[in-house]
PDB file of N, CA and C in Angstrom:
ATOM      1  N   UNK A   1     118.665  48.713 114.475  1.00  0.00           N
ATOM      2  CA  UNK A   1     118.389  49.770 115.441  1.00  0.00           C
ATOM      3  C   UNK A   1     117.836  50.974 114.718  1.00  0.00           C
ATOM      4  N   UNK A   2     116.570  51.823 115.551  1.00  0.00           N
ATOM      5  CA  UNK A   2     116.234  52.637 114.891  1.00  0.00           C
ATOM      6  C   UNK A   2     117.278  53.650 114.987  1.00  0.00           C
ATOM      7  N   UNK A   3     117.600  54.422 113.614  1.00  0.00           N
ATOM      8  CA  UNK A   3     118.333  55.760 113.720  1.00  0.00           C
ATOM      9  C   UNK A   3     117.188  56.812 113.707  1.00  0.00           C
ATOM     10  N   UNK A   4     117.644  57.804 114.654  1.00  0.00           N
ATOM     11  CA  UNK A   4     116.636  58.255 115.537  1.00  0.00           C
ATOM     12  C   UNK A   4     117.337  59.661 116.295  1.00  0.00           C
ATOM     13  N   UNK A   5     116.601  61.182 116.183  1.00  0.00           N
ATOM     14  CA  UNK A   5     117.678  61.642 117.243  1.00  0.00           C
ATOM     15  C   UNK A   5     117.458  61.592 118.768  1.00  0.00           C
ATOM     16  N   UNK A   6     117.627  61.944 119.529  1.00  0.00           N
ATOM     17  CA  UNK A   6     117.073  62.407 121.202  1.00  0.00           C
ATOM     18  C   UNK A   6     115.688  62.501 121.481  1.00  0.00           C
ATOM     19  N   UNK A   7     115.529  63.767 120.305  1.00  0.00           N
ATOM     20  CA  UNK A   7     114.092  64.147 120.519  1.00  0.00           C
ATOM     21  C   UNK A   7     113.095  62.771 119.979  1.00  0.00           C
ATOM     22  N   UNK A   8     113.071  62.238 119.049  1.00  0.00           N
ATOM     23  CA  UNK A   8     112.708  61.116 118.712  1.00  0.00           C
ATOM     24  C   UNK A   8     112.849  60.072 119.873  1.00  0.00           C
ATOM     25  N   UNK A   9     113.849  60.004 120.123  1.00  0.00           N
ATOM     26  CA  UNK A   9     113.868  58.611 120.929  1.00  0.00           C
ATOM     27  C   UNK A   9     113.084  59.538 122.598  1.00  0.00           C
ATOM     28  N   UNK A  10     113.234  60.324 122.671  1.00  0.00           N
ATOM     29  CA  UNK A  10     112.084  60.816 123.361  1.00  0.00           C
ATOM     30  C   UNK A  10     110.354  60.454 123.343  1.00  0.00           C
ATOM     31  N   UNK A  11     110.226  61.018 122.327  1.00  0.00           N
ATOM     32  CA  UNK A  11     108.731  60.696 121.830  1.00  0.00           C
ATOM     33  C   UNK A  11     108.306  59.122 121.443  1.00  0.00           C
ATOM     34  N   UNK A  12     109.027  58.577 120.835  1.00  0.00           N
ATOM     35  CA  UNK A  12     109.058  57.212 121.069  1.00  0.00           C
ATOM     36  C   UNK A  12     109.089  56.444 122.657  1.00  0.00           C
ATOM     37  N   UNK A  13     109.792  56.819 123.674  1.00  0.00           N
ATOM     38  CA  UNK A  13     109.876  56.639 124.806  1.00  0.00           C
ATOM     39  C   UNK A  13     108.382  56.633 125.522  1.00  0.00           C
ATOM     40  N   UNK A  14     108.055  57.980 125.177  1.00  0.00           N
ATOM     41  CA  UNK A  14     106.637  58.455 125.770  1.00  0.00           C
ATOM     42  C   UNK A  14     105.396  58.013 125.113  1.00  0.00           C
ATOM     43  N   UNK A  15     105.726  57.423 123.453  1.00  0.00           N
ATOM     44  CA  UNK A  15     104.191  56.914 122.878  1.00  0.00           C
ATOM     45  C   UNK A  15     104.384  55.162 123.540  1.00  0.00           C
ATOM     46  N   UNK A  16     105.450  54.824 123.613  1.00  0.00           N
ATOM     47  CA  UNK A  16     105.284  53.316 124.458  1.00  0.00           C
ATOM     48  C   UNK A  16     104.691  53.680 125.541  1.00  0.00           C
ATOM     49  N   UNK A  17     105.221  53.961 126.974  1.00  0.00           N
ATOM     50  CA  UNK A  17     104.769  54.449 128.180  1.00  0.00           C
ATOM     51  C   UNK A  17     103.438  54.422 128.009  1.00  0.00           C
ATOM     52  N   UNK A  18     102.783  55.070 127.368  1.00  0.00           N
ATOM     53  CA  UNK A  18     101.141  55.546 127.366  1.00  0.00           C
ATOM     54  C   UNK A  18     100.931  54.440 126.727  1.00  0.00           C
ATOM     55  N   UNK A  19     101.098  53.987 125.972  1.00  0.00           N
ATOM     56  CA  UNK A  19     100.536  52.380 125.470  1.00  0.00           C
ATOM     57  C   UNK A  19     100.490  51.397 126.472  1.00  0.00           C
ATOM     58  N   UNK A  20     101.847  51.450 127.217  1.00  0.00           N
ATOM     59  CA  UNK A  20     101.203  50.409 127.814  1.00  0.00           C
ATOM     60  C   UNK A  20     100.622  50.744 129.560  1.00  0.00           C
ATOM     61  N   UNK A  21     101.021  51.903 129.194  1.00  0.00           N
ATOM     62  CA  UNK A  21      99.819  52.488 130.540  1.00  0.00           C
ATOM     63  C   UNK A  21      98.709  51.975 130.114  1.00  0.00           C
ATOM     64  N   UNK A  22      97.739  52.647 128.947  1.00  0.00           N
ATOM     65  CA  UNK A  22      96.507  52.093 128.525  1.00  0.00           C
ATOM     66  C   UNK A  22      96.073  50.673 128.237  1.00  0.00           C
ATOM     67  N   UNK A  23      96.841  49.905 128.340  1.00  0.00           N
ATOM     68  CA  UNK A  23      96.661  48.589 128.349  1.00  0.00           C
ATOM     69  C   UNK A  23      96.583  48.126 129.362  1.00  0.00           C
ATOM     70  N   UNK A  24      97.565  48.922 130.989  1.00  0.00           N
ATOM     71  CA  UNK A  24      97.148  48.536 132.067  1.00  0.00           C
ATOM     72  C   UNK A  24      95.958  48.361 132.505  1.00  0.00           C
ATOM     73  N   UNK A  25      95.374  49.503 132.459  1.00  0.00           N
ATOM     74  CA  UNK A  25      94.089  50.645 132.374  1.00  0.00           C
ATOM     75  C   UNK A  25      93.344  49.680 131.893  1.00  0.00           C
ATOM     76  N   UNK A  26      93.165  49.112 130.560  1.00  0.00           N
ATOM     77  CA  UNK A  26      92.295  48.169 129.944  1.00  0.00           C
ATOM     78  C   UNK A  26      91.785  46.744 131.187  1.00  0.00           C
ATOM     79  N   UNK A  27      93.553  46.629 130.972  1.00  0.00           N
ATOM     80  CA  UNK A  27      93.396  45.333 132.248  1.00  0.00           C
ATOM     81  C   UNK A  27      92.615  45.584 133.403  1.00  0.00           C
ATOM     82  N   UNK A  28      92.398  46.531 133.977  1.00  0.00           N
ATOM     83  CA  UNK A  28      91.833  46.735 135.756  1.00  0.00           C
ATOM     84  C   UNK A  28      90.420  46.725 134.797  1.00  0.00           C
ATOM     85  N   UNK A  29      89.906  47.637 133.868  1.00  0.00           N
ATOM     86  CA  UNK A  29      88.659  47.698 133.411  1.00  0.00           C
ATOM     87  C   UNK A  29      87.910  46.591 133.350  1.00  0.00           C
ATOM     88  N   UNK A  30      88.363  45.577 132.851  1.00  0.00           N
ATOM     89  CA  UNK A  30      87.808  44.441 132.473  1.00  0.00           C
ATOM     90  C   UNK A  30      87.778  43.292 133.711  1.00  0.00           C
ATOM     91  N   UNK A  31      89.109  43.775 134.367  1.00  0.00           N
ATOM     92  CA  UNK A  31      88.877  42.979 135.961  1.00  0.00           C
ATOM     93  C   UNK A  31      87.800  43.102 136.950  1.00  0.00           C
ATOM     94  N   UNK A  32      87.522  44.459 136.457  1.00  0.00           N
ATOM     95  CA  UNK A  32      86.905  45.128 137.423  1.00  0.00           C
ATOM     96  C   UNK A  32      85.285  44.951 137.019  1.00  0.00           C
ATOM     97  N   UNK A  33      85.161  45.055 135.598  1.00  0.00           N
ATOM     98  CA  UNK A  33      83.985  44.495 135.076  1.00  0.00           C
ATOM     99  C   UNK A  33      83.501  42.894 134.995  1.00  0.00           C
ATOM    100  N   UNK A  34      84.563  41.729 135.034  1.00  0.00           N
ATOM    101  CA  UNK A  34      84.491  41.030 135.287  1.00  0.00           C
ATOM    102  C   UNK A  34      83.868  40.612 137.107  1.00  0.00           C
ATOM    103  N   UNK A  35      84.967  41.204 138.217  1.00  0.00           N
ATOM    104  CA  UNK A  35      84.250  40.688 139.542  1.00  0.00           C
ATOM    105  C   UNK A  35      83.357  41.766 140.065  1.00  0.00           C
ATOM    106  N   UNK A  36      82.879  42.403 139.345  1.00  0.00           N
ATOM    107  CA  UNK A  36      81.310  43.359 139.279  1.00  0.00           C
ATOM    108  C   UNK A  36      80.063  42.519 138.944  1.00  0.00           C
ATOM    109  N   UNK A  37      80.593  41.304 138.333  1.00  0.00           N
ATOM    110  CA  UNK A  37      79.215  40.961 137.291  1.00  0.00           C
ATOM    111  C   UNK A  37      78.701  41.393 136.353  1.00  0.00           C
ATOM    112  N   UNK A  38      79.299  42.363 135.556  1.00  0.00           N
ATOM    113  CA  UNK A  38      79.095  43.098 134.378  1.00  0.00           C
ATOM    114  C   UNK A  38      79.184  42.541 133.095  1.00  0.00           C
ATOM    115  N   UNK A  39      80.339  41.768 133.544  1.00  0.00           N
ATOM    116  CA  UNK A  39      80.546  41.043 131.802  1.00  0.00           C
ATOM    117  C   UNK A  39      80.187  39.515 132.631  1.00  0.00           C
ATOM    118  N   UNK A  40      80.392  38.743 131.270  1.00  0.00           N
ATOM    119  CA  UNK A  40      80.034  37.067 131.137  1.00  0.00           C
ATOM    120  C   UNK A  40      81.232  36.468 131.462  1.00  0.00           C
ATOM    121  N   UNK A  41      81.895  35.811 132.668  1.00  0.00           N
ATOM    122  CA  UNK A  41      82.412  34.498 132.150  1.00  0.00           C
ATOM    123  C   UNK A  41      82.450  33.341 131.165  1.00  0.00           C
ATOM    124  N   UNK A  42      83.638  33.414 131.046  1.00  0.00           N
ATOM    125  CA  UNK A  42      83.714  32.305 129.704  1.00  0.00           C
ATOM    126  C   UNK A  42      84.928  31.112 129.836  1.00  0.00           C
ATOM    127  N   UNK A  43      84.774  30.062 129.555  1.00  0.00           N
ATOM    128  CA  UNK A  43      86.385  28.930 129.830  1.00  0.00           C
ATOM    129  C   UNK A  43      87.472  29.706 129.492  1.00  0.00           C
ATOM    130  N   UNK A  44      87.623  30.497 128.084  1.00  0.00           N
ATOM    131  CA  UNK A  44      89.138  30.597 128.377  1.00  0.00           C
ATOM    132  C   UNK A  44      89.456  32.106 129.165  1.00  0.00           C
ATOM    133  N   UNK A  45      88.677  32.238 130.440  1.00  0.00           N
ATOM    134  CA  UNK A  45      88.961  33.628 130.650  1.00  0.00           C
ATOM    135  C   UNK A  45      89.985  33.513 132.372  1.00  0.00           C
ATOM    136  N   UNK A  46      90.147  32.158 132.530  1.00  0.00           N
ATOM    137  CA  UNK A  46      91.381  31.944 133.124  1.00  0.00           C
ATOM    138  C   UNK A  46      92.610  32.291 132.445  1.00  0.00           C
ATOM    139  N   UNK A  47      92.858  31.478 131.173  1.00  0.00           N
ATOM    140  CA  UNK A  47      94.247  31.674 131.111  1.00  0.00           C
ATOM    141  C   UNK A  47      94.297  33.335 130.258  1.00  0.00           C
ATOM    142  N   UNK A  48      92.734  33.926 129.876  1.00  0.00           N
ATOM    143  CA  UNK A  48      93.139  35.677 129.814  1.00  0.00           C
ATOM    144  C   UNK A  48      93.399  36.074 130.910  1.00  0.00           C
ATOM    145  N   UNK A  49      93.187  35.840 132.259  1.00  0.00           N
ATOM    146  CA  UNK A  49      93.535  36.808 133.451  1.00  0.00           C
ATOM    147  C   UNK A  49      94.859  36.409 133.510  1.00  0.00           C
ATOM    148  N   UNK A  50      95.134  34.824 133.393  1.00  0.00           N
ATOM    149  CA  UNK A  50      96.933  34.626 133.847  1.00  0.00           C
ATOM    150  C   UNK A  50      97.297  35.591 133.006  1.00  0.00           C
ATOM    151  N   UNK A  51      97.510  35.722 131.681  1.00  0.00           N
ATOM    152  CA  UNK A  51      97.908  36.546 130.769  1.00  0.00           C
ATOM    153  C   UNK A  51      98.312  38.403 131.189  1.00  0.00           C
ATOM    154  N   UNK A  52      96.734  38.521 131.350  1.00  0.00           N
ATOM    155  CA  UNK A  52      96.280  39.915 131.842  1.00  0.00           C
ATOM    156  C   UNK A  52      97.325  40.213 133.085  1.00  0.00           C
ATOM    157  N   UNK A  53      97.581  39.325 134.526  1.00  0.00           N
ATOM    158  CA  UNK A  53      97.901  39.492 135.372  1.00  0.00           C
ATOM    159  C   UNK A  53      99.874  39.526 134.746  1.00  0.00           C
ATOM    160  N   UNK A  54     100.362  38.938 134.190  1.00  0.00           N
ATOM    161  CA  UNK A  54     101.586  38.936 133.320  1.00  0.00           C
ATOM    162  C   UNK A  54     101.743  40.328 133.162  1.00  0.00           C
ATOM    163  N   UNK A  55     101.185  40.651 132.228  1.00  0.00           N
ATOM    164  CA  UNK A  55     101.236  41.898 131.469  1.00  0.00           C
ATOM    165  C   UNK A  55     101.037  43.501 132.491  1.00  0.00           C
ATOM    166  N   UNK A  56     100.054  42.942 133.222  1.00  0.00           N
ATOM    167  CA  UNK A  56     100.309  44.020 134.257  1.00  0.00           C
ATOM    168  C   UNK A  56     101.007  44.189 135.204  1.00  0.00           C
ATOM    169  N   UNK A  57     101.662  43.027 135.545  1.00  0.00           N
ATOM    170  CA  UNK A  57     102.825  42.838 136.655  1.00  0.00           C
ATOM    171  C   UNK A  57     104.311  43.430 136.111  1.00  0.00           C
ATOM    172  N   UNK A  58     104.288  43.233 134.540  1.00  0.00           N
ATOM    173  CA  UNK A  58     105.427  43.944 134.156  1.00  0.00           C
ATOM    174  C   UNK A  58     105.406  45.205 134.120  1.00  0.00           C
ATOM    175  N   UNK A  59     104.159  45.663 133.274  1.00  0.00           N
ATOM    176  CA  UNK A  59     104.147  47.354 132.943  1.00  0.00           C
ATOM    177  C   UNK A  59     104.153  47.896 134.723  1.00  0.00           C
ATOM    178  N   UNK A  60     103.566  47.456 135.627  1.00  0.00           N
ATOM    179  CA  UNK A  60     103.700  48.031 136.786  1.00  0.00           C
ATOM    180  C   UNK A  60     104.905  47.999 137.420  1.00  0.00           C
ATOM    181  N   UNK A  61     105.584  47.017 137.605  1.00  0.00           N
ATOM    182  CA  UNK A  61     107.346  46.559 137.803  1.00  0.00           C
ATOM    183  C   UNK A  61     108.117  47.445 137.067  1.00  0.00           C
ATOM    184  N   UNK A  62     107.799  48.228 135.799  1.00  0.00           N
ATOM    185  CA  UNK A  62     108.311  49.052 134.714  1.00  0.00           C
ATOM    186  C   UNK A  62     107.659  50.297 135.197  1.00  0.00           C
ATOM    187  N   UNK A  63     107.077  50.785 135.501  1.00  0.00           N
ATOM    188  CA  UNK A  63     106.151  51.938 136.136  1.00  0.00           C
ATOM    189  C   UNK A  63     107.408  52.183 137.525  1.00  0.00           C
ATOM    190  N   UNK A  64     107.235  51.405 138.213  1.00  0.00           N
ATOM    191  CA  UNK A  64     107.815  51.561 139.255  1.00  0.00           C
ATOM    192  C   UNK A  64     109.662  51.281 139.499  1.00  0.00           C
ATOM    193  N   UNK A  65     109.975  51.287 138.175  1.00  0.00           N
ATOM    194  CA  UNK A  65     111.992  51.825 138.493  1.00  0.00           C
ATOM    195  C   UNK A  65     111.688  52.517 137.698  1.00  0.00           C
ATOM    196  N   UNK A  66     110.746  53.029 136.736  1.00  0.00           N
ATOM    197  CA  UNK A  66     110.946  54.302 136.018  1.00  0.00           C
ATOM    198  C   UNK A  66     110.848  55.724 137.632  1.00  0.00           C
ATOM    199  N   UNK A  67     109.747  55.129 138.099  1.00  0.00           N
ATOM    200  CA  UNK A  67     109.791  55.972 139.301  1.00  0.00           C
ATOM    201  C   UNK A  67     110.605  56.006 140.294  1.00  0.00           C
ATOM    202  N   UNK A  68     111.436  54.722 140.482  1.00  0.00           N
ATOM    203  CA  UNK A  68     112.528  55.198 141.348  1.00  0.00           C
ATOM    204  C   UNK A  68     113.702  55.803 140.812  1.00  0.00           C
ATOM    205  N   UNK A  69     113.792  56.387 139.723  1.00  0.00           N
ATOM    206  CA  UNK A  69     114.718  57.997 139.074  1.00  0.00           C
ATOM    207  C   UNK A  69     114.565  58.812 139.630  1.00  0.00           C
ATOM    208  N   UNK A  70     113.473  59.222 140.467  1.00  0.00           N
ATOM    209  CA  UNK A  70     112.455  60.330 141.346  1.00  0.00           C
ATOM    210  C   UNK A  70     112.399  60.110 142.511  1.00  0.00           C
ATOM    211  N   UNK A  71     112.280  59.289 142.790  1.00  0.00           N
ATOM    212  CA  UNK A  71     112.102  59.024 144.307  1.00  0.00           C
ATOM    213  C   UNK A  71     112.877  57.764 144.940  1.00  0.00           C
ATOM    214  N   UNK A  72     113.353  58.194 146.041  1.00  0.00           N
ATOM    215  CA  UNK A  72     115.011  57.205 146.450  1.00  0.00           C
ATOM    216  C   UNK A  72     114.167  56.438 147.109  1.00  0.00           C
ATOM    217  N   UNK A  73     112.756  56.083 147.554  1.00  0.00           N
ATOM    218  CA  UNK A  73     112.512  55.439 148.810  1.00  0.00           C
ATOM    219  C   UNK A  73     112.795  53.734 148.220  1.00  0.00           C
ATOM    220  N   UNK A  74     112.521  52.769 148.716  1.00  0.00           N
ATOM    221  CA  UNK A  74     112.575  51.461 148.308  1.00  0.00           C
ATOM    222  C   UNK A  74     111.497  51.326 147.650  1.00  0.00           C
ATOM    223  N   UNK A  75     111.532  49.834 146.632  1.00  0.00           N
ATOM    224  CA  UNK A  75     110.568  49.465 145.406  1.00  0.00           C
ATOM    225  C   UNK A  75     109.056  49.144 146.229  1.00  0.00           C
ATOM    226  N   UNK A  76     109.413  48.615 147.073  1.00  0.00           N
ATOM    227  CA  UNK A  76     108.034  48.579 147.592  1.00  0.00           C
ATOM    228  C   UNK A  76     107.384  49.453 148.763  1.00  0.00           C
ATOM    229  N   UNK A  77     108.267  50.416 149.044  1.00  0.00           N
ATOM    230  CA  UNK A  77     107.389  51.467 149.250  1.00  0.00           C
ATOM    231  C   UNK A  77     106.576  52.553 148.785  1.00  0.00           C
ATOM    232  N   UNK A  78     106.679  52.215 147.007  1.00  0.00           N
ATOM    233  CA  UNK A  78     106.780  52.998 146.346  1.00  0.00           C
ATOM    234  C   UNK A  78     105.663  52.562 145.100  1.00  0.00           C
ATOM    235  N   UNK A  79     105.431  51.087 145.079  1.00  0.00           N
ATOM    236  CA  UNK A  79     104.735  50.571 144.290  1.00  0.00           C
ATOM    237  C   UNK A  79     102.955  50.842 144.050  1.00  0.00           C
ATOM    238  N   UNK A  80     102.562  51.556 145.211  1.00  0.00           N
ATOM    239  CA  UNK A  80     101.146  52.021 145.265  1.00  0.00           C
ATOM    240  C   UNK A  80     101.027  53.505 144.792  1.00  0.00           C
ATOM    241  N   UNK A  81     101.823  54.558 144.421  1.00  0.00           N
ATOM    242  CA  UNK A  81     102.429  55.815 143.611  1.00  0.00           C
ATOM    243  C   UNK A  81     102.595  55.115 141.863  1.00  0.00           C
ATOM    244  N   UNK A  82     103.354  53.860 141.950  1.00  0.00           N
ATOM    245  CA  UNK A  82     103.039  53.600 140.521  1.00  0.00           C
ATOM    246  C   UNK A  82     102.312  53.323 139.912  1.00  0.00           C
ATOM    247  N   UNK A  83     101.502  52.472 140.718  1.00  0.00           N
ATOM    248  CA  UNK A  83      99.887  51.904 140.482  1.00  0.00           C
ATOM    249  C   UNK A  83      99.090  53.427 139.815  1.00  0.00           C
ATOM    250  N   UNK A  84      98.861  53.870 140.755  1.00  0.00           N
ATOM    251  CA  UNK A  84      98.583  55.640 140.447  1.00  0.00           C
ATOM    252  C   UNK A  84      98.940  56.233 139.022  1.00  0.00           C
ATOM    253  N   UNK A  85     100.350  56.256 138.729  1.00  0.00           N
ATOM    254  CA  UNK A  85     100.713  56.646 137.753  1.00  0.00           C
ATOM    255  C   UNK A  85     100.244  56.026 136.710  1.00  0.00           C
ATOM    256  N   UNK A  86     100.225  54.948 136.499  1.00  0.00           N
ATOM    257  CA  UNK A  86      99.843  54.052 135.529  1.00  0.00           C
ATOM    258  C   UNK A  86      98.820  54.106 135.072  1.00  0.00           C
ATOM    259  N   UNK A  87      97.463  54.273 135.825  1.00  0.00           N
ATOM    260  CA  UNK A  87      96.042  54.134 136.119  1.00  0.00           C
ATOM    261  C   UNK A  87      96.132  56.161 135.398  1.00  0.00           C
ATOM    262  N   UNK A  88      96.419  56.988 136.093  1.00  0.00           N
ATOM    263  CA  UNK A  88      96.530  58.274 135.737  1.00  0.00           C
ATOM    264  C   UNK A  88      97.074  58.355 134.304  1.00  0.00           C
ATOM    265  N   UNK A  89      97.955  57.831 133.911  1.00  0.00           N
ATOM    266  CA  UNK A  89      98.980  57.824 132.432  1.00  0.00           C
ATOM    267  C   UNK A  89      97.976  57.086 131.640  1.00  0.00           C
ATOM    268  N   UNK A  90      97.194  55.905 131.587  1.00  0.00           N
ATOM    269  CA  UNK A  90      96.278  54.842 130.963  1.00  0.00           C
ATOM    270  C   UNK A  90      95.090  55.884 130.849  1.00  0.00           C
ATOM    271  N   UNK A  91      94.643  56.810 131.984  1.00  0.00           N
ATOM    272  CA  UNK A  91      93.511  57.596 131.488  1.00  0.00           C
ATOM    273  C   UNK A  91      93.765  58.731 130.520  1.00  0.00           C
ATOM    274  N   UNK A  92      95.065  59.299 130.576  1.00  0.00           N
ATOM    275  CA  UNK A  92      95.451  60.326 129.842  1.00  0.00           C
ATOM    276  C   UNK A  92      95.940  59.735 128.090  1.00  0.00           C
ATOM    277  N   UNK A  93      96.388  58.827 127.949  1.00  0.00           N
ATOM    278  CA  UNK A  93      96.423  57.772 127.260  1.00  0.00           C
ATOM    279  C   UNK A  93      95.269  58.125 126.406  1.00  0.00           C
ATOM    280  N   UNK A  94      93.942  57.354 126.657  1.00  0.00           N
ATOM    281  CA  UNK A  94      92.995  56.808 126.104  1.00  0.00           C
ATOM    282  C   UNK A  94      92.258  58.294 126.064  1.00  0.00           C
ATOM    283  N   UNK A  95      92.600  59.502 126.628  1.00  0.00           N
ATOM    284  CA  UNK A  95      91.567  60.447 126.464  1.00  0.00           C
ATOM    285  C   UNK A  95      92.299  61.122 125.017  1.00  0.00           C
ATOM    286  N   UNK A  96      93.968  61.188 124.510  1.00  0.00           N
ATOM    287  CA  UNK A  96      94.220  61.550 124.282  1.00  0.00           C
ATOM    288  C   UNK A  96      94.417  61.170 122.572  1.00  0.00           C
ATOM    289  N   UNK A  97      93.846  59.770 122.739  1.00  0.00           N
ATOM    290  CA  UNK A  97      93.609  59.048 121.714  1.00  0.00           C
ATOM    291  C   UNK A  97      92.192  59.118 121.195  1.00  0.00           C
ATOM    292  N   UNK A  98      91.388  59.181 122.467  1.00  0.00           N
ATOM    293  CA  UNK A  98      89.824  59.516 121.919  1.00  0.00           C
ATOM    294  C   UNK A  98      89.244  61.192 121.042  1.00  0.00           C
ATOM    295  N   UNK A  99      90.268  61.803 121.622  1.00  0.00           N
ATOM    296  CA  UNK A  99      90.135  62.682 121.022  1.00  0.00           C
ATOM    297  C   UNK A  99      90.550  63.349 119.546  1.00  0.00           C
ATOM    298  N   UNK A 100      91.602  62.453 119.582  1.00  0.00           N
ATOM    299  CA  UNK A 100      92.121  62.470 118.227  1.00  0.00           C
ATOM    300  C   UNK A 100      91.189  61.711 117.296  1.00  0.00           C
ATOM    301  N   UNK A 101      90.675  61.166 118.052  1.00  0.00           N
ATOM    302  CA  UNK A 101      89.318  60.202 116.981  1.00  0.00           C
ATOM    303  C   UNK A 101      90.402  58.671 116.521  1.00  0.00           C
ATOM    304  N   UNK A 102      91.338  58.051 117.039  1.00  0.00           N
ATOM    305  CA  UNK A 102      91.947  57.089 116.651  1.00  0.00           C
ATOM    306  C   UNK A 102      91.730  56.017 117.871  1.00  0.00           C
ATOM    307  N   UNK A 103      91.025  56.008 118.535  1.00  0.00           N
ATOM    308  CA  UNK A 103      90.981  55.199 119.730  1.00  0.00           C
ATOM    309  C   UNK A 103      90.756  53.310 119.054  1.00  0.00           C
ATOM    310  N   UNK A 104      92.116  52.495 119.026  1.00  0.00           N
ATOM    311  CA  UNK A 104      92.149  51.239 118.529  1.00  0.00           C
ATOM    312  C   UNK A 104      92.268  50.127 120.036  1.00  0.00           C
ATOM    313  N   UNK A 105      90.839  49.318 120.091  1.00  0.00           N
ATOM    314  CA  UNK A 105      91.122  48.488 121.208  1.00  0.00           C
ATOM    315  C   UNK A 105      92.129  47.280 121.182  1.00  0.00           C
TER     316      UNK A 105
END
């Protein structure tokens, strides 16, 4: 276990979050560039979307009981606010990394 104080396990808390916000973020990009016609289909880009769709079903499922700390309504009334957040946190993410000049895909 990391030994770590508050404030640490704070900031640690918040550099995950934005990671995998921005990975959400990545995911819709490429979905979105994919059923645009923008990028190429390729064979193994089935089992990348199963993958892709995995990975975003959690960080969003994780998006959304972090948000019900905040808001009492039920999980799925609530799941299109996380979407939001995520998509909002993934842009702040990647701007905040671009600017630092460290932006790693």
């Amino acid at each position: 276990m990391l030994d770590a104080s508050g404030a640490q396990h704070l900031l640690l808390a918040e550099t995950l979050g934005l990671a995998m916000a921005r990975r959400a973020a990545d995911i819709l990009q490429r979905h979105r560039a994919t059923l645009s016609g923008e990028s190429a289909t390729e064979e193994g880009d089935d089992e990348r979307f199963d993958r892709d769709n995995a990975i975003f079903t959690a960080v969003l499922d994780a998006a959304n009981e972090c948000l019900g700390r905040f808001d009492a309504r039920p999980a799925d009334d609530r799941w299109c606010d996380a979407l939001l957040q995520v998509i909002h946190l993934g842009q702040l993410a990647d701007l905040s990394v671009t600017t630092q000049g460290r932006r790693v895909s």
